[in-house]
PDB file of N, CA and C in Angstrom:
ATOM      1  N   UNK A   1       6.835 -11.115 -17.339  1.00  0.00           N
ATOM      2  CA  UNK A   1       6.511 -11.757 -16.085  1.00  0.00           C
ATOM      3  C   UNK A   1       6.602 -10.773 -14.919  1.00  0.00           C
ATOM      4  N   UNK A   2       7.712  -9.985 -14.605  1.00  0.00           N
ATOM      5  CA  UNK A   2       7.518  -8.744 -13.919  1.00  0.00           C
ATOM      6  C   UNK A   2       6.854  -7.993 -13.903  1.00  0.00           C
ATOM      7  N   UNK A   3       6.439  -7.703 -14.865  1.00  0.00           N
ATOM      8  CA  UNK A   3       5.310  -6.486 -15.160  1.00  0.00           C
ATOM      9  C   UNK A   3       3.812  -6.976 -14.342  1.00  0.00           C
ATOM     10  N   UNK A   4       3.603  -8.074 -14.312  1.00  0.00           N
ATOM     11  CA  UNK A   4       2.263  -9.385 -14.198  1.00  0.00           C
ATOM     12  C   UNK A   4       2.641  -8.983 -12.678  1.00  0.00           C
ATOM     13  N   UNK A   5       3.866  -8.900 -12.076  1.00  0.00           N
ATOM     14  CA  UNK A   5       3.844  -9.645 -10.549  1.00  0.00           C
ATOM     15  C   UNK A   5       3.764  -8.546 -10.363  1.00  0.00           C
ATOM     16  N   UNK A   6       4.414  -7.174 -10.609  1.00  0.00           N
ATOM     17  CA  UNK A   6       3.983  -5.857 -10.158  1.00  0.00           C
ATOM     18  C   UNK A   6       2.743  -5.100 -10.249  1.00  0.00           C
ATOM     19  N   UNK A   7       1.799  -5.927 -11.229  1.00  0.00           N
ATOM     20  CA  UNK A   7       0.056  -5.315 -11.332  1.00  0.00           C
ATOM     21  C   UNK A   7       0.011  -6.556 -10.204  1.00  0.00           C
ATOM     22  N   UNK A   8      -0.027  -7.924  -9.881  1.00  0.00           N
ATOM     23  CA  UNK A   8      -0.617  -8.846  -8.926  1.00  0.00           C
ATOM     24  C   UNK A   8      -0.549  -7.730  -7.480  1.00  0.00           C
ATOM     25  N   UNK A   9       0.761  -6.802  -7.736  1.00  0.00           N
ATOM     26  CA  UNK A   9       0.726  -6.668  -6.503  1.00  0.00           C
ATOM     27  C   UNK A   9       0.094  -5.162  -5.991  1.00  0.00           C
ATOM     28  N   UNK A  10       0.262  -4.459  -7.470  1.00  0.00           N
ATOM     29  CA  UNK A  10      -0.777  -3.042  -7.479  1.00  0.00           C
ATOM     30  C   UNK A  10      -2.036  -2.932  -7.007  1.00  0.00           C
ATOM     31  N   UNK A  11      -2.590  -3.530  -7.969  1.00  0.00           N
ATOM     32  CA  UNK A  11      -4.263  -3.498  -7.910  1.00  0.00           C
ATOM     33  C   UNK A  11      -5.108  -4.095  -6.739  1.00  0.00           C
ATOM     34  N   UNK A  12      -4.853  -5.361  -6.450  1.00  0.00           N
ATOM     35  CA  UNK A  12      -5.317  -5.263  -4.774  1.00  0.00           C
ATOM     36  C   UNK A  12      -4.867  -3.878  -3.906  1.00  0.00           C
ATOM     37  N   UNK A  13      -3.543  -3.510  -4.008  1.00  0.00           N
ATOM     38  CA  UNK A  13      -3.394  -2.393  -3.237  1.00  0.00           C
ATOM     39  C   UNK A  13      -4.216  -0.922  -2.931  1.00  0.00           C
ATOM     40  N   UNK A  14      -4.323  -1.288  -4.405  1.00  0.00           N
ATOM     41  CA  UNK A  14      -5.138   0.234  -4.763  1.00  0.00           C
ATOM     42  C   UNK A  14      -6.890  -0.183  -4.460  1.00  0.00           C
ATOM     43  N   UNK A  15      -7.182  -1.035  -4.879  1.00  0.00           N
ATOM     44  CA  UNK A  15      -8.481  -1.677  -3.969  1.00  0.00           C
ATOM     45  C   UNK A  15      -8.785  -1.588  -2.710  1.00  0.00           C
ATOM     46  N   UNK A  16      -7.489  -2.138  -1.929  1.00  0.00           N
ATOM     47  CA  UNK A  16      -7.970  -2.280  -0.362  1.00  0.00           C
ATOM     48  C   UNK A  16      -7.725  -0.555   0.002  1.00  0.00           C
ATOM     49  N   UNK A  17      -6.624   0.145  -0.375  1.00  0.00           N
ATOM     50  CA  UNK A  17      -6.782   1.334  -0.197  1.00  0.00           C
ATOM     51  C   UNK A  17      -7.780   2.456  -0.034  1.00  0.00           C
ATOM     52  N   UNK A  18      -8.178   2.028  -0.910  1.00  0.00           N
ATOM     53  CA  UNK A  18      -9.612   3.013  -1.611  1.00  0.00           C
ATOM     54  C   UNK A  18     -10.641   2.507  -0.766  1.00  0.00           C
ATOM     55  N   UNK A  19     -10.943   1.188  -0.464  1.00  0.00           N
ATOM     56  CA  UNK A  19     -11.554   1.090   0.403  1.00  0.00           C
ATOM     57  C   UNK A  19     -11.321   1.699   2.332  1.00  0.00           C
ATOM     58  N   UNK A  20     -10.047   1.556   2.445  1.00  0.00           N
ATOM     59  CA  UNK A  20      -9.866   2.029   3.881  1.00  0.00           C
ATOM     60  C   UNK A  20     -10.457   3.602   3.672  1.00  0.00           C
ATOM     61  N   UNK A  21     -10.126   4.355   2.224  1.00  0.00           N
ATOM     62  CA  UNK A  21     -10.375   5.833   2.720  1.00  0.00           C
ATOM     63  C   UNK A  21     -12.001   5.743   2.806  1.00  0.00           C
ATOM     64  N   UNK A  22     -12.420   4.923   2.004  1.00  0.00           N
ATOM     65  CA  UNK A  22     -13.997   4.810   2.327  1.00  0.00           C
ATOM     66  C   UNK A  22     -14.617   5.049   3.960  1.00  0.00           C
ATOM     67  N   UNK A  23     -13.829   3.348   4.252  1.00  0.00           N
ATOM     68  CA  UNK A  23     -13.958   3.477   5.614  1.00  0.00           C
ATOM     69  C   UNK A  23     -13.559   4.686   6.605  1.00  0.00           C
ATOM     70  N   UNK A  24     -12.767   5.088   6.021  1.00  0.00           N
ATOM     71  CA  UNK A  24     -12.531   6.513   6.941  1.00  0.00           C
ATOM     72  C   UNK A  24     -13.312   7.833   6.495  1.00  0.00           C
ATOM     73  N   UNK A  25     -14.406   7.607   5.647  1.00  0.00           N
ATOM     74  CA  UNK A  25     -15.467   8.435   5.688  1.00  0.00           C
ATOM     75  C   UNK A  25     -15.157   9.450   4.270  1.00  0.00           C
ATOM     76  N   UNK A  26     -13.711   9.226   3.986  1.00  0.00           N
ATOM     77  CA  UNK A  26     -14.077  10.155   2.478  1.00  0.00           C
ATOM     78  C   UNK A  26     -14.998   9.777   1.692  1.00  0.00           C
ATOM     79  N   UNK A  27     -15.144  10.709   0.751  1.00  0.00           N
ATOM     80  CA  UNK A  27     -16.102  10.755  -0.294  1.00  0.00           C
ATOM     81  C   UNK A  27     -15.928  11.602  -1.375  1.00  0.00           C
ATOM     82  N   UNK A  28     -14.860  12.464  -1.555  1.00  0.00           N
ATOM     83  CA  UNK A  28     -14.017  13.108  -2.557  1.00  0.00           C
ATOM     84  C   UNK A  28     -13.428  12.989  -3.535  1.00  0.00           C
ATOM     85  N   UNK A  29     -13.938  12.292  -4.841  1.00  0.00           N
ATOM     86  CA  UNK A  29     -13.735  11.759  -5.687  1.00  0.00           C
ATOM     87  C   UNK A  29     -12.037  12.063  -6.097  1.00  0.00           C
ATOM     88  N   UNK A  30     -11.696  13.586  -5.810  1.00  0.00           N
ATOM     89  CA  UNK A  30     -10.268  13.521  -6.215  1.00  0.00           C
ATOM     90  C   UNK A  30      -9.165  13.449  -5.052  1.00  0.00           C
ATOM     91  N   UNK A  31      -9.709  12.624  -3.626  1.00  0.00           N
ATOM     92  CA  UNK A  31      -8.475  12.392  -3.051  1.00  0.00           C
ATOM     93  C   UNK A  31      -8.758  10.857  -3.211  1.00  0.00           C
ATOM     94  N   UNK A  32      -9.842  10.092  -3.047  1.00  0.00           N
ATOM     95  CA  UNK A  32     -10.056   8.351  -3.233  1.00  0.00           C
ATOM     96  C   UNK A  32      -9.157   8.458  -5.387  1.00  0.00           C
ATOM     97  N   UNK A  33      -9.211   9.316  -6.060  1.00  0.00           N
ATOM     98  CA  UNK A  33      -8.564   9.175  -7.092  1.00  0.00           C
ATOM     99  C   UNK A  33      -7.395   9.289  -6.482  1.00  0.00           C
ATOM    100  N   UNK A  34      -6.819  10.008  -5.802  1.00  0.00           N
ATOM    101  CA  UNK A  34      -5.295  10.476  -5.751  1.00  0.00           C
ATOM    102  C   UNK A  34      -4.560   9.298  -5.111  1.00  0.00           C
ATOM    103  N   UNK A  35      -5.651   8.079  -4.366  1.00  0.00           N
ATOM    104  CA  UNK A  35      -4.874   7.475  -3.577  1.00  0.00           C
ATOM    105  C   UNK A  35      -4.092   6.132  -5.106  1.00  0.00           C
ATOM    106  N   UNK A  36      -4.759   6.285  -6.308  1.00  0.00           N
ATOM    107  CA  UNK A  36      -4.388   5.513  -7.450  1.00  0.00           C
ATOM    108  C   UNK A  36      -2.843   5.853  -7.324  1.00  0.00           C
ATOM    109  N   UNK A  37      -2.909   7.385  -7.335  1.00  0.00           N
ATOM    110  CA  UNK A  37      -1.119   7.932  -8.058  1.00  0.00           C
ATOM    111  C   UNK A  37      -0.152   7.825  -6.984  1.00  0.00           C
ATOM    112  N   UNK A  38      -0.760   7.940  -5.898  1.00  0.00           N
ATOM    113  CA  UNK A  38       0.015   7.355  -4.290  1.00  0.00           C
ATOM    114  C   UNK A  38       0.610   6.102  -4.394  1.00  0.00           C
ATOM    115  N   UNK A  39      -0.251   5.223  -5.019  1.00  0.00           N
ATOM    116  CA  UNK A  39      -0.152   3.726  -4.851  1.00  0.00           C
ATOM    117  C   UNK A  39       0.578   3.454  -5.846  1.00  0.00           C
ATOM    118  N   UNK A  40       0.758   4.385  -7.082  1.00  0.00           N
ATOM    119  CA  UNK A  40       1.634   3.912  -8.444  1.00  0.00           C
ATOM    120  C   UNK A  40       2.637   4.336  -7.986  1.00  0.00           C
ATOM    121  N   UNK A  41       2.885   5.593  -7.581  1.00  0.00           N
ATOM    122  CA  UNK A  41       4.021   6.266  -7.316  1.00  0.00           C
ATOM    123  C   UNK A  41       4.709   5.854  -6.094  1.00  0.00           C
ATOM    124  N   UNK A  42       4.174   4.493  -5.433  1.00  0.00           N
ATOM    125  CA  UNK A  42       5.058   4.013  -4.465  1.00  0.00           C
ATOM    126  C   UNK A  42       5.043   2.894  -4.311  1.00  0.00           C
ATOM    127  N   UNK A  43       3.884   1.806  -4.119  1.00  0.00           N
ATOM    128  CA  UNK A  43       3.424   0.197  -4.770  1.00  0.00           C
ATOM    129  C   UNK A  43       5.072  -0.414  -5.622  1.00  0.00           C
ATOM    130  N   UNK A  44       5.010   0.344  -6.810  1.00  0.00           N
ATOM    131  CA  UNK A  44       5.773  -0.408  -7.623  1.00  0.00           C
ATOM    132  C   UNK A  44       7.258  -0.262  -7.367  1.00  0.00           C
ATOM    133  N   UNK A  45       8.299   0.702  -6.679  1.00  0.00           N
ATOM    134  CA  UNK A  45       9.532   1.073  -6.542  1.00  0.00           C
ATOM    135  C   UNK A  45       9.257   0.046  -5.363  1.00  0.00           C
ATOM    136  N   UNK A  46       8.543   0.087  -4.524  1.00  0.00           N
ATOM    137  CA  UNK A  46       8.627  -0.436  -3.228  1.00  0.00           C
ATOM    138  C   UNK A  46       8.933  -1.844  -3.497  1.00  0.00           C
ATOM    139  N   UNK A  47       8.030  -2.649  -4.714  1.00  0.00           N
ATOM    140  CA  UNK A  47       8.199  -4.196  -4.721  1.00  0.00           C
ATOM    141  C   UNK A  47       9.561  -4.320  -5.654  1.00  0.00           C
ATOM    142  N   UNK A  48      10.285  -3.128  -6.185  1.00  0.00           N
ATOM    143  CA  UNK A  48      11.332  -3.658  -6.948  1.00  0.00           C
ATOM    144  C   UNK A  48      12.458  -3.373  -5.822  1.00  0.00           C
ATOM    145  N   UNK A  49      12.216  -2.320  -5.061  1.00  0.00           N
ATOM    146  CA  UNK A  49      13.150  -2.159  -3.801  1.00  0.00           C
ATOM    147  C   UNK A  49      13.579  -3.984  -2.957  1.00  0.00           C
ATOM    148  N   UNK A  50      11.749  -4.346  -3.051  1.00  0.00           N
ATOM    149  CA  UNK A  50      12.311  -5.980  -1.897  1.00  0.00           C
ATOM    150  C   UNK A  50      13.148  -6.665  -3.404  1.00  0.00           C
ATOM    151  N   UNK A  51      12.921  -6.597  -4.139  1.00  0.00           N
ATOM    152  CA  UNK A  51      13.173  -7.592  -5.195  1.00  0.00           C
ATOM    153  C   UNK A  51      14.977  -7.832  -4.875  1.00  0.00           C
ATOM    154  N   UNK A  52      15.165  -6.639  -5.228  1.00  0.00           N
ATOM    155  CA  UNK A  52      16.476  -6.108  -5.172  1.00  0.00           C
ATOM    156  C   UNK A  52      17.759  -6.429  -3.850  1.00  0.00           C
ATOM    157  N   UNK A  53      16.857  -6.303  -2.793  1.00  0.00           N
ATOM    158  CA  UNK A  53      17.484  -6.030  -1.611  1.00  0.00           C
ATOM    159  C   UNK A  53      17.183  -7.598  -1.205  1.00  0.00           C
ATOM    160  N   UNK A  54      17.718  -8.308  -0.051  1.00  0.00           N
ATOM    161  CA  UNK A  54      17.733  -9.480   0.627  1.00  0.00           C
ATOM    162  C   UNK A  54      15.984  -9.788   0.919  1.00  0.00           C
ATOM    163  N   UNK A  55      14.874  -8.583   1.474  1.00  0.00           N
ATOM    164  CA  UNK A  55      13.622  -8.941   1.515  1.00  0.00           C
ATOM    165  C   UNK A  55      13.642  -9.306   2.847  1.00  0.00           C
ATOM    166  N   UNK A  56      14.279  -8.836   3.991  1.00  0.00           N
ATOM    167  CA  UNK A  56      13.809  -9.292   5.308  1.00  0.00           C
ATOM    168  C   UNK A  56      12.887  -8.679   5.990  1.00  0.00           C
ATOM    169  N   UNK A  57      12.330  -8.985   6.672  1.00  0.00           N
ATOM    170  CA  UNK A  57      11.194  -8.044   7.599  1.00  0.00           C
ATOM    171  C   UNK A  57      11.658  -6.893   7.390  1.00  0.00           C
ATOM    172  N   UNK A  58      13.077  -6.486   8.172  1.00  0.00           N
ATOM    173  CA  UNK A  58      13.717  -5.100   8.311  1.00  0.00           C
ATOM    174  C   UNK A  58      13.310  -4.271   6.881  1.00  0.00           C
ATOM    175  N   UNK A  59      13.737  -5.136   5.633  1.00  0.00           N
ATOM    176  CA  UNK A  59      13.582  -4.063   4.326  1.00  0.00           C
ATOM    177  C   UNK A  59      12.231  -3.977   4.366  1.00  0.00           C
ATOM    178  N   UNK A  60      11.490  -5.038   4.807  1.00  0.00           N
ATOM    179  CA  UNK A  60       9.618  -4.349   4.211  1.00  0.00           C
ATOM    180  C   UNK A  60       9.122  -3.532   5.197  1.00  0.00           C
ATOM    181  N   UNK A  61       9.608  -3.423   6.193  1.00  0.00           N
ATOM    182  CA  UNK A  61       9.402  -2.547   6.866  1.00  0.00           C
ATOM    183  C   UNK A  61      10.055  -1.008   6.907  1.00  0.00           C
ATOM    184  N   UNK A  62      11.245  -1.081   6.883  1.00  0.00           N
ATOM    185  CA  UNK A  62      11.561   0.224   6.315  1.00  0.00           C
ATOM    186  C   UNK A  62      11.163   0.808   5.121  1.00  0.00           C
ATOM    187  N   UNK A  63      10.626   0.080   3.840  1.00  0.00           N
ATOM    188  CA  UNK A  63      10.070  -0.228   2.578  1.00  0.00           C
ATOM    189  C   UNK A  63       8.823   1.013   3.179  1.00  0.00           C
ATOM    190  N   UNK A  64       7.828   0.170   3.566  1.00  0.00           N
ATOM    191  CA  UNK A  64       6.726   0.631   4.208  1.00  0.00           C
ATOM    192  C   UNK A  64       7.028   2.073   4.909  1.00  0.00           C
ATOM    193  N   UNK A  65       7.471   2.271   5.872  1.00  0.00           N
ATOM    194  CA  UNK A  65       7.928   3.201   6.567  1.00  0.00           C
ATOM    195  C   UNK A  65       7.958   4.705   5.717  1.00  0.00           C
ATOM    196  N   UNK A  66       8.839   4.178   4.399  1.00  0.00           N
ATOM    197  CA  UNK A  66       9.226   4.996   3.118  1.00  0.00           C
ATOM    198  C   UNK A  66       7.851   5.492   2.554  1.00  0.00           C
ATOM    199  N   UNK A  67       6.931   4.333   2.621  1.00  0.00           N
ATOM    200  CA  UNK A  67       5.987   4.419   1.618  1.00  0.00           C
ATOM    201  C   UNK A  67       4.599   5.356   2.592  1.00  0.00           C
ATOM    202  N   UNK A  68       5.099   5.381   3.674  1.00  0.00           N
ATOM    203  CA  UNK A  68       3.652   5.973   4.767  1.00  0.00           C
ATOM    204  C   UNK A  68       4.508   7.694   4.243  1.00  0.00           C
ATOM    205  N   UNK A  69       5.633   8.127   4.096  1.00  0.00           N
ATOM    206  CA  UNK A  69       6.061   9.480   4.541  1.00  0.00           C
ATOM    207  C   UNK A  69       5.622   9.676   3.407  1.00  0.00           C
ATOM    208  N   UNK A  70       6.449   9.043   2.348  1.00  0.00           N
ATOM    209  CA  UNK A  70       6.106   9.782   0.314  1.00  0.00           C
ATOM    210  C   UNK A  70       4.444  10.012   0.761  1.00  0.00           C
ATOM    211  N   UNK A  71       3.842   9.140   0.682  1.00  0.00           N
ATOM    212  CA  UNK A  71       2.221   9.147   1.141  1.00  0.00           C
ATOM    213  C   UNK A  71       1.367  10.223   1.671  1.00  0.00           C
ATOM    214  N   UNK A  72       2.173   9.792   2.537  1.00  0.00           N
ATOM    215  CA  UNK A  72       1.573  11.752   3.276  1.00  0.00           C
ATOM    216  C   UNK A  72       1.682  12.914   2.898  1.00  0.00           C
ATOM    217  N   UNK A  73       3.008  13.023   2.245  1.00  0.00           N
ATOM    218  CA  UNK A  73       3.074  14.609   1.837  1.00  0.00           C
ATOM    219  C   UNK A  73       2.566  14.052   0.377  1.00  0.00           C
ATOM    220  N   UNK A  74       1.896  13.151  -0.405  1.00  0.00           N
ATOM    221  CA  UNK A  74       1.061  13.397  -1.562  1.00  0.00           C
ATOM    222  C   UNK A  74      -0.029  13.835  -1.063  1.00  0.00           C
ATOM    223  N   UNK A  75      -0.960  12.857  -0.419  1.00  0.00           N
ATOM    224  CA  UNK A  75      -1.965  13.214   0.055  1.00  0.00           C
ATOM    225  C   UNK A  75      -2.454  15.135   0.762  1.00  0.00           C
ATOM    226  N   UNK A  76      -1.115  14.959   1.503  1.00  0.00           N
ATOM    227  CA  UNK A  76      -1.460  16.428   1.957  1.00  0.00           C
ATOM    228  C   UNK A  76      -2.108  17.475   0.958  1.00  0.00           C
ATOM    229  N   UNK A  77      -1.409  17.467  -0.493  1.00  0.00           N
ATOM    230  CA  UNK A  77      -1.746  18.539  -1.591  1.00  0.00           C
ATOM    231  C   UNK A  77      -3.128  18.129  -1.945  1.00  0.00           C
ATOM    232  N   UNK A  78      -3.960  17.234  -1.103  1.00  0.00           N
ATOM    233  CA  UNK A  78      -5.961  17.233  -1.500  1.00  0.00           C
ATOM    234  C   UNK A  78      -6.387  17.007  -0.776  1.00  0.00           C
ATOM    235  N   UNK A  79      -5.251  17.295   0.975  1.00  0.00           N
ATOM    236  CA  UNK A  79      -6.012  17.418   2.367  1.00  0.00           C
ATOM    237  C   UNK A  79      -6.189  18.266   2.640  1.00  0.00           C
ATOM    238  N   UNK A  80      -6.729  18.955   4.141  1.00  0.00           N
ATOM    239  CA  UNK A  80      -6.400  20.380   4.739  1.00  0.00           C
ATOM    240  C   UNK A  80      -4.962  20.301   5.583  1.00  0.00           C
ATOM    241  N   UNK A  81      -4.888  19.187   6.124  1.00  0.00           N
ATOM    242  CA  UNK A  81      -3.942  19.216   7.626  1.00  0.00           C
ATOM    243  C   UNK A  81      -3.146  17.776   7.527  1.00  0.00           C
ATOM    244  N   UNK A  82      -1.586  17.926   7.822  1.00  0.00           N
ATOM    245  CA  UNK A  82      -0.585  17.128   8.121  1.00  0.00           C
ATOM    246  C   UNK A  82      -1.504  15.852   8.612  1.00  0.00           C
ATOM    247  N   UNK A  83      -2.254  16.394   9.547  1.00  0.00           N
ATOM    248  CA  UNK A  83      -2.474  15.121  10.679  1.00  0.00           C
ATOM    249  C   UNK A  83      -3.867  14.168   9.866  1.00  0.00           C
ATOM    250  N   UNK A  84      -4.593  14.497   8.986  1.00  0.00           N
ATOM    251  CA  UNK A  84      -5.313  13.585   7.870  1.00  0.00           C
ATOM    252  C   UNK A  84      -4.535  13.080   7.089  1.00  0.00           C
ATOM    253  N   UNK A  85      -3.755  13.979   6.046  1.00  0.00           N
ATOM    254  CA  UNK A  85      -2.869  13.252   5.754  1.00  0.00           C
ATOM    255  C   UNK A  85      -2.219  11.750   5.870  1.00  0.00           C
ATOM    256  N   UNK A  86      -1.941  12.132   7.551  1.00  0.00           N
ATOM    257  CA  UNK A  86      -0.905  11.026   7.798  1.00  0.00           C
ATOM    258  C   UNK A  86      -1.765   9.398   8.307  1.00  0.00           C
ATOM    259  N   UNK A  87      -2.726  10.352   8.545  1.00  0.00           N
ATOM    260  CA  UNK A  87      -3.726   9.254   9.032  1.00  0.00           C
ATOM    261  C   UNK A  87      -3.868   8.353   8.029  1.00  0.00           C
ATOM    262  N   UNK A  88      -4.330   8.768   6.994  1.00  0.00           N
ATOM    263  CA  UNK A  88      -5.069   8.700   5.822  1.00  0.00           C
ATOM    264  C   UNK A  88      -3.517   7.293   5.079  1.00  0.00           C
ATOM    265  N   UNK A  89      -2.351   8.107   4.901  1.00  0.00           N
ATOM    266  CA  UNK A  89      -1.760   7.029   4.543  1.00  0.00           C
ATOM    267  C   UNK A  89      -1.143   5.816   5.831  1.00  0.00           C
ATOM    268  N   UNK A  90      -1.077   6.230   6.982  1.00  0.00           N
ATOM    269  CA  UNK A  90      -0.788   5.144   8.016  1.00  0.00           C
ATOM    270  C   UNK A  90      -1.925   4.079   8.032  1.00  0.00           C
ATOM    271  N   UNK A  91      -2.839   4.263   8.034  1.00  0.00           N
ATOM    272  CA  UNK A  91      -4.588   3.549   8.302  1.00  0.00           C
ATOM    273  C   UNK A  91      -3.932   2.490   6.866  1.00  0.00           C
ATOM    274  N   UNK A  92      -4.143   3.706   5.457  1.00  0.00           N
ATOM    275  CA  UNK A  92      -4.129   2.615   4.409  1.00  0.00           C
ATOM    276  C   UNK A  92      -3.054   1.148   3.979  1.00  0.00           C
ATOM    277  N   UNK A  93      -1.987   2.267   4.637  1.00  0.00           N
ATOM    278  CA  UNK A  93      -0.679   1.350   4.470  1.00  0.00           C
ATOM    279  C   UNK A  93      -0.739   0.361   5.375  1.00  0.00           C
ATOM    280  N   UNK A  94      -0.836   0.093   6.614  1.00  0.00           N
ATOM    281  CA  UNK A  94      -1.317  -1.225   7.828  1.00  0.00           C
ATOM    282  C   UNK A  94      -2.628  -2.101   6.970  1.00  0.00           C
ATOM    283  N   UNK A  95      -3.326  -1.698   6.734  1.00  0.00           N
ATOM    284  CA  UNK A  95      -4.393  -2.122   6.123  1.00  0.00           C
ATOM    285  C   UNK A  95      -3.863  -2.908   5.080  1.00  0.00           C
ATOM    286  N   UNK A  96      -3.121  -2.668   4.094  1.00  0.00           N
ATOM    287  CA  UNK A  96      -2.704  -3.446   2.918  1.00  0.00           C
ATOM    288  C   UNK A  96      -1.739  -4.086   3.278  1.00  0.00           C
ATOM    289  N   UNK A  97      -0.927  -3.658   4.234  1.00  0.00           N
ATOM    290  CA  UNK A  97       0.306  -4.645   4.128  1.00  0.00           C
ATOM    291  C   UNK A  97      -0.113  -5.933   5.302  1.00  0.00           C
ATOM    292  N   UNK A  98      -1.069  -5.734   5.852  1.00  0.00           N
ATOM    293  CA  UNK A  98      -1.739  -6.985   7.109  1.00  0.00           C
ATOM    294  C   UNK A  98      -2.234  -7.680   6.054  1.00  0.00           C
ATOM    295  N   UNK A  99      -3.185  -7.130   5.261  1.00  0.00           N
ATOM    296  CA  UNK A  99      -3.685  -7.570   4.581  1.00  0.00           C
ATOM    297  C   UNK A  99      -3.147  -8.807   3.224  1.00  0.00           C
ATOM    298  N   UNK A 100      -2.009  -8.144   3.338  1.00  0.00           N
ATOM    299  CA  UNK A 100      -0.820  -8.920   2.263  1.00  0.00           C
ATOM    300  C   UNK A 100      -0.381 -10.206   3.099  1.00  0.00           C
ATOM    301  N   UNK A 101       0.072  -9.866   4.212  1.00  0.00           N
ATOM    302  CA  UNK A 101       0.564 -10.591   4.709  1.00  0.00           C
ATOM    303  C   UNK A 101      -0.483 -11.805   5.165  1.00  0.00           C
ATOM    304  N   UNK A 102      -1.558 -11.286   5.528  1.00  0.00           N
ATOM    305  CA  UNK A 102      -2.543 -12.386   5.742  1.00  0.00           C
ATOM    306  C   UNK A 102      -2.285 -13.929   4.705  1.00  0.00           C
ATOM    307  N   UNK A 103      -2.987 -12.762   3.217  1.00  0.00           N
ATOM    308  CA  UNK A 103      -3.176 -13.519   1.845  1.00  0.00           C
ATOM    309  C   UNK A 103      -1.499 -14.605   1.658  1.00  0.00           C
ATOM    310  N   UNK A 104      -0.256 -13.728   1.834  1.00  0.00           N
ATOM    311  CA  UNK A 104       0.458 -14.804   1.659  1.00  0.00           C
ATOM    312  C   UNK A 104       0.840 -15.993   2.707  1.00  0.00           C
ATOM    313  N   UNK A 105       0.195 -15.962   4.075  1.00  0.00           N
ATOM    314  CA  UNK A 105       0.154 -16.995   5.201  1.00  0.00           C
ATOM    315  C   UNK A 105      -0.989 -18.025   4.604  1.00  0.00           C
ATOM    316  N   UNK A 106      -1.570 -17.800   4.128  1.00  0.00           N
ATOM    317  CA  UNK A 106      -3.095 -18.415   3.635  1.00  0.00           C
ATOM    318  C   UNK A 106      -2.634 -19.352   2.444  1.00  0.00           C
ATOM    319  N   UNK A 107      -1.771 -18.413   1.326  1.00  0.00           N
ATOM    320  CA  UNK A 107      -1.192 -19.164   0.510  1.00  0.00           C
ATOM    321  C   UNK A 107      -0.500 -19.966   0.734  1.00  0.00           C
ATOM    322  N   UNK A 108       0.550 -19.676   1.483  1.00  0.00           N
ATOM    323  CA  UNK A 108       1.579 -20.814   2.017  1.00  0.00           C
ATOM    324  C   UNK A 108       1.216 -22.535   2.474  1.00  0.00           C
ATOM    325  N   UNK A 109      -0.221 -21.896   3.367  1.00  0.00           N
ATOM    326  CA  UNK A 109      -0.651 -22.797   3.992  1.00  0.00           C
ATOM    327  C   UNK A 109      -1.437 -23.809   3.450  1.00  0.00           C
ATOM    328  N   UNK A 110      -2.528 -23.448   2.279  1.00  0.00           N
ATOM    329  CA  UNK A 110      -2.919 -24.007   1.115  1.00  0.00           C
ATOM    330  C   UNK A 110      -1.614 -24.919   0.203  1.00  0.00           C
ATOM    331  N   UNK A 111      -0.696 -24.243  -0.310  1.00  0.00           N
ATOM    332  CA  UNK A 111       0.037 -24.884  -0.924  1.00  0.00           C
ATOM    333  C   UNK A 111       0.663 -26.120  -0.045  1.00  0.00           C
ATOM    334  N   UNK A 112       0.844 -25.895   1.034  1.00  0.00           N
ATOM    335  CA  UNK A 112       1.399 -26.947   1.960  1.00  0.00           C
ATOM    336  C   UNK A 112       0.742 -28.473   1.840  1.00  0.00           C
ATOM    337  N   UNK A 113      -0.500 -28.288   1.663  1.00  0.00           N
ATOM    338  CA  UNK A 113      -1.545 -29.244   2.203  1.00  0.00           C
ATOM    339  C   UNK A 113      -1.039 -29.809   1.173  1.00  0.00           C
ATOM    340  N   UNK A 114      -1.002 -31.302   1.229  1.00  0.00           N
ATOM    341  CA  UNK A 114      -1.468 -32.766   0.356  1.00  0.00           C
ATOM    342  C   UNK A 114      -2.162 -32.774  -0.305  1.00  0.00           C
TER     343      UNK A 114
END
């Protein structure tokens, strides 16, 4: 069952991701790949981190916070410059986690209804 809730929560990630670098004009087959090992190599510690911890704003946000720096210095090794880099994972990381947050307000609100 863990394993299930940690791909529920991968693979959109790595989706909307790949799409933001789109939107931000890459086209480099091995950094839109690299953003997969970004997203494994931080996606999944990150959702066992809330699991673990109480889960308040404060942890998903520091969570996040964690997950923009690891991010950047991956990315850097198939950028030229710090400052793409950082772009590159700040843009993606807002992007998915609004994006999360959207999907589970939506859910909530669905389930609510009668």
């Amino acid at each position: 069952m863990l394993v299930f809730q940690l791909l529920l929560a991968l693979l959109p990630t790595i989706l909307i991701e790949m799409g933001v670098l789109l939107l931000l004009g890459e086209r480099r087959r091995r950094v839109l790949l690299s953003s997969v090992g970004a997203n494994v190599m931080t996606n999944v510690p990150l959702n066992l981190y809330l699991r673990l911890c109480s889960g308040t704003m404060t942890d998903v946000l520091v969570g996040e916070a964690v997950v923009v720096v690891v991010e950047t210095v991956w990315y850097l090794a198939f950028l030229r410059t710090w400052r793409q880099a950082f772009r590159y994972s700040l843009w993606c990381n807002v992007a998915s986690f609004l994006i999360g947050v959207a999907f589970q307000l939506g859910y909530a609100f669905i389930s609510s209804v009668p």
